[in-house]
C-alpha atoms as a PDB file:
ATOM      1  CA  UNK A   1       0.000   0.000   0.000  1.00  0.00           C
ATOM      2  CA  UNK A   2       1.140   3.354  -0.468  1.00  0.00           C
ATOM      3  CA  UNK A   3       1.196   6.130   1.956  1.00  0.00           C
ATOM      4  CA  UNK A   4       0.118   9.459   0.643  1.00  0.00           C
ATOM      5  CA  UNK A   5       0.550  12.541   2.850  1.00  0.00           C
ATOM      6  CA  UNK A   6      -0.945  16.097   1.731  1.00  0.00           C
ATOM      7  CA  UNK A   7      -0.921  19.652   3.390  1.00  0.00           C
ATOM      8  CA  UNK A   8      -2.052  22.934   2.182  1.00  0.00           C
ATOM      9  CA  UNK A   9       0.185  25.165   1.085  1.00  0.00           C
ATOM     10  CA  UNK A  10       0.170  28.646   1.817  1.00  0.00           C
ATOM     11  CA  UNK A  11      -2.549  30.544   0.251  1.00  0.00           C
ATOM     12  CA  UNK A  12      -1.926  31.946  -3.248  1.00  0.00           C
ATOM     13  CA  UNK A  13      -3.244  35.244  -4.494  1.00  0.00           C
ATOM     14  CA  UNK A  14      -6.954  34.156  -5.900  1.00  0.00           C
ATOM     15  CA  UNK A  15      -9.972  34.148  -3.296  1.00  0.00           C
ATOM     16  CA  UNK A  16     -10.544  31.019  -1.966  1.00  0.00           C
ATOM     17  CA  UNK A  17      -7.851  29.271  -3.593  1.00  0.00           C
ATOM     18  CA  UNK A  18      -5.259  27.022  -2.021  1.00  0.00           C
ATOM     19  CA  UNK A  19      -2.924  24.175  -3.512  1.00  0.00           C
ATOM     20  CA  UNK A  20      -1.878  21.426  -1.857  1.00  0.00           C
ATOM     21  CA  UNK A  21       1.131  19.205  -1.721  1.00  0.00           C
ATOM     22  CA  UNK A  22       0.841  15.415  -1.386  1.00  0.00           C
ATOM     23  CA  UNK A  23       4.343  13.238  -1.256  1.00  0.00           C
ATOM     24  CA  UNK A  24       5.120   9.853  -0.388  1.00  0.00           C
ATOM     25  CA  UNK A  25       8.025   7.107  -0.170  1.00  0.00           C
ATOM     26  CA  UNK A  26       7.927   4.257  -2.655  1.00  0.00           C
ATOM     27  CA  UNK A  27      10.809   2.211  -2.614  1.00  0.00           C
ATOM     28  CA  UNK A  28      13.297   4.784  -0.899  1.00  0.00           C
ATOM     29  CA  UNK A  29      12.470   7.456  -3.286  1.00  0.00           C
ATOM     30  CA  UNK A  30       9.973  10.099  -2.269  1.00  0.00           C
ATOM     31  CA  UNK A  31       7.798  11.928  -4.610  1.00  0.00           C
ATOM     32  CA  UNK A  32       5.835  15.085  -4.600  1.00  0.00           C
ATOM     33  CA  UNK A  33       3.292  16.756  -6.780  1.00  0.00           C
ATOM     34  CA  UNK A  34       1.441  20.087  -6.310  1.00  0.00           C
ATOM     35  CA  UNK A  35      -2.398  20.940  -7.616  1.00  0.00           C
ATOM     36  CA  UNK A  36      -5.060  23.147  -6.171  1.00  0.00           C
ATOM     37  CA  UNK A  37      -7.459  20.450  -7.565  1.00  0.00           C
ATOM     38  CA  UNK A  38      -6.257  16.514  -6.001  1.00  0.00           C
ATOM     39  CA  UNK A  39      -2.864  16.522  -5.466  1.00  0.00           C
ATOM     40  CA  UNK A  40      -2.925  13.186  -4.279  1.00  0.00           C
ATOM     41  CA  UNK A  41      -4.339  12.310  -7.949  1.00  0.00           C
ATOM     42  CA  UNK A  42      -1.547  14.302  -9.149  1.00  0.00           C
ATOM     43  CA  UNK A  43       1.302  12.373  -7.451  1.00  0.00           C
ATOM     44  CA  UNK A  44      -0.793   9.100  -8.726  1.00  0.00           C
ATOM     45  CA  UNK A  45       0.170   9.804 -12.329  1.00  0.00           C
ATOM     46  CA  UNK A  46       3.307  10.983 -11.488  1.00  0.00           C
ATOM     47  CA  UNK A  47       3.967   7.269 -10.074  1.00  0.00           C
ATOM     48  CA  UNK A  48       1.707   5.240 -12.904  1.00  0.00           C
ATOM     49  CA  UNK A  49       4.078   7.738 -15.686  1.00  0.00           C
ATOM     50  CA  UNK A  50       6.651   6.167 -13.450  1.00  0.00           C
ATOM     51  CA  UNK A  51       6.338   2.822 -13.528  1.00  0.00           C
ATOM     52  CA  UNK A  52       4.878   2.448 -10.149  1.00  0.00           C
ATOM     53  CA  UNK A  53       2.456  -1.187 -10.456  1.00  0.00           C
ATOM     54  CA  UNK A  54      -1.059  -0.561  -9.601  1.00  0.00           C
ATOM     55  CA  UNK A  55      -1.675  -1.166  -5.551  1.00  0.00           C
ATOM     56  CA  UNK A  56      -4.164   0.558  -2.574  1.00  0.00           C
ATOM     57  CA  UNK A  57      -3.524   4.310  -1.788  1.00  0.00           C
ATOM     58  CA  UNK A  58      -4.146   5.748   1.354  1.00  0.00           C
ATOM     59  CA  UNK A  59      -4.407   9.610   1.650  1.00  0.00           C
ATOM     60  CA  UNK A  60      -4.219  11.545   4.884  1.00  0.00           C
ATOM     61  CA  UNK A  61      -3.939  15.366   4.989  1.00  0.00           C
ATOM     62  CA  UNK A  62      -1.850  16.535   7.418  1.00  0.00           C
ATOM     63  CA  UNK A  63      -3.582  18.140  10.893  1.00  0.00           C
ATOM     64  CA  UNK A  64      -7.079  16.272  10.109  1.00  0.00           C
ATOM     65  CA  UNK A  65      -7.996  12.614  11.570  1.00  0.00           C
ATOM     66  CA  UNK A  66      -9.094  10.108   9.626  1.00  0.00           C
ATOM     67  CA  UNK A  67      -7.556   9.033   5.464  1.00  0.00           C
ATOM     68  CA  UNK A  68      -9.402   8.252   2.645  1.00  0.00           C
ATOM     69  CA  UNK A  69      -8.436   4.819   1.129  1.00  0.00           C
ATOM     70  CA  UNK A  70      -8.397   4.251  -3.095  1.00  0.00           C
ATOM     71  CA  UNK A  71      -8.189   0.590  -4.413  1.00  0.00           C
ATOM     72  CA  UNK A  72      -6.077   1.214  -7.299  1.00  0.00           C
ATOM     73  CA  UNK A  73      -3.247   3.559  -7.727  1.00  0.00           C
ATOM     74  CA  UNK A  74      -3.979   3.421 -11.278  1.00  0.00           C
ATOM     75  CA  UNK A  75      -7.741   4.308 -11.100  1.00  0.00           C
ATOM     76  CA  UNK A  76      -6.599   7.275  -9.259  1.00  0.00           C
ATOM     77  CA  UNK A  77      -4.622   8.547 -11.965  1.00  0.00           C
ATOM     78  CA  UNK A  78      -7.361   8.950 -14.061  1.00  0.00           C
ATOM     79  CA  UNK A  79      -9.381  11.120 -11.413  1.00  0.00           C
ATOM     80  CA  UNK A  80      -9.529  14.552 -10.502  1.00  0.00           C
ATOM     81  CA  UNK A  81     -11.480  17.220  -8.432  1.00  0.00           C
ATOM     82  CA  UNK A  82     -13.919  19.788  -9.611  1.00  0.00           C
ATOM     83  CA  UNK A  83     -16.310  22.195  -7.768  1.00  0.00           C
ATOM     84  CA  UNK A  84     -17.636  24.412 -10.904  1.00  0.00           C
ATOM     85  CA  UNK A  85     -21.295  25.695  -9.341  1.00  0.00           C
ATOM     86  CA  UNK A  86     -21.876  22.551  -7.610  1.00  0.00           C
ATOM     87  CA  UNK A  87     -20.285  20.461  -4.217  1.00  0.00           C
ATOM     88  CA  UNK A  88     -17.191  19.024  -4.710  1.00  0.00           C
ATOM     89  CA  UNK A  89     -17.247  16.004  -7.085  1.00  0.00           C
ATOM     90  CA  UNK A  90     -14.620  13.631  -8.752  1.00  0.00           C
ATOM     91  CA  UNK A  91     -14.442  13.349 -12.104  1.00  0.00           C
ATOM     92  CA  UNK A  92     -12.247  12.162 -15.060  1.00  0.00           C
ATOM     93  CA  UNK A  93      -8.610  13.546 -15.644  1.00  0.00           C
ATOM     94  CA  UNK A  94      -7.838  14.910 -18.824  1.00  0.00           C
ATOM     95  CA  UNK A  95      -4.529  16.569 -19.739  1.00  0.00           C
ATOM     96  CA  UNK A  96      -4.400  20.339 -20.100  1.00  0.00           C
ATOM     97  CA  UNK A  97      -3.886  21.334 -23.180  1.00  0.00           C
ATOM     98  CA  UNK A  98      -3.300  24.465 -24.439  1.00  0.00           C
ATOM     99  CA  UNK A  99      -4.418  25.641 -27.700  1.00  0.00           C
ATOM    100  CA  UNK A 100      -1.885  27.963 -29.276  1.00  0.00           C
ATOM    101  CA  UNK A 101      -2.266  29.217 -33.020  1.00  0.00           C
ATOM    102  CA  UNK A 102      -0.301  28.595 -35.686  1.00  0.00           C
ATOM    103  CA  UNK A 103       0.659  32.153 -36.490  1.00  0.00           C
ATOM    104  CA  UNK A 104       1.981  32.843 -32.671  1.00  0.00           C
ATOM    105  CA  UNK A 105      -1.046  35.261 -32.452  1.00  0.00           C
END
């Protein structure tokens, strides 16, 4: 099982907004990845682009009781956070992209 650990980070400029850092130890190596939606998802690709086989998370954020336990590492990977105008919900990852034309304009 892995061992994810997150904590907020300070708070950046935008109302409401915080990110977070998760990290943990696999194998003697420890890994980190920042987002201000799921950083725990975010260090879960970080590990699956890694090579990291598919086994249980379990997520605990620093200064709260309690963790939140995932079956697969790799079903993680392909989940994210979003709040929009509704609660909090978890939904499918897809990569950022950013559209830039072909003229540089």
């Amino acid at each position: 099982m892995i061992e994810i650990s997150q904590r907020p980070l300070e708070k950046l400029g935008r109302a409401g907004g915080c990110a977070y850092l998760a990290t943990a130890t696999v194998d003697g190596v420890q890994w980190q990845a920042q987002s201000r939606s799921g950083a725990a998802n975010e260090l879960a690709r970080l590990l699956v682009e890694n090579g990291i086989p598919d086994q249980p998370v379990r997520v605990a954020q620093v200064g709260l009781r309690g963790w939140l336990e995932h079956r697969s590492l790799h079903r993680m990977a392909q989940r994210t956070y979003s709040e929009g105008n509704s609660p909090v919900k978890q939904v499918r990852w897809t990569p950022y992209r950013l559209d830039v034309p072909q003229d540089g304009v």
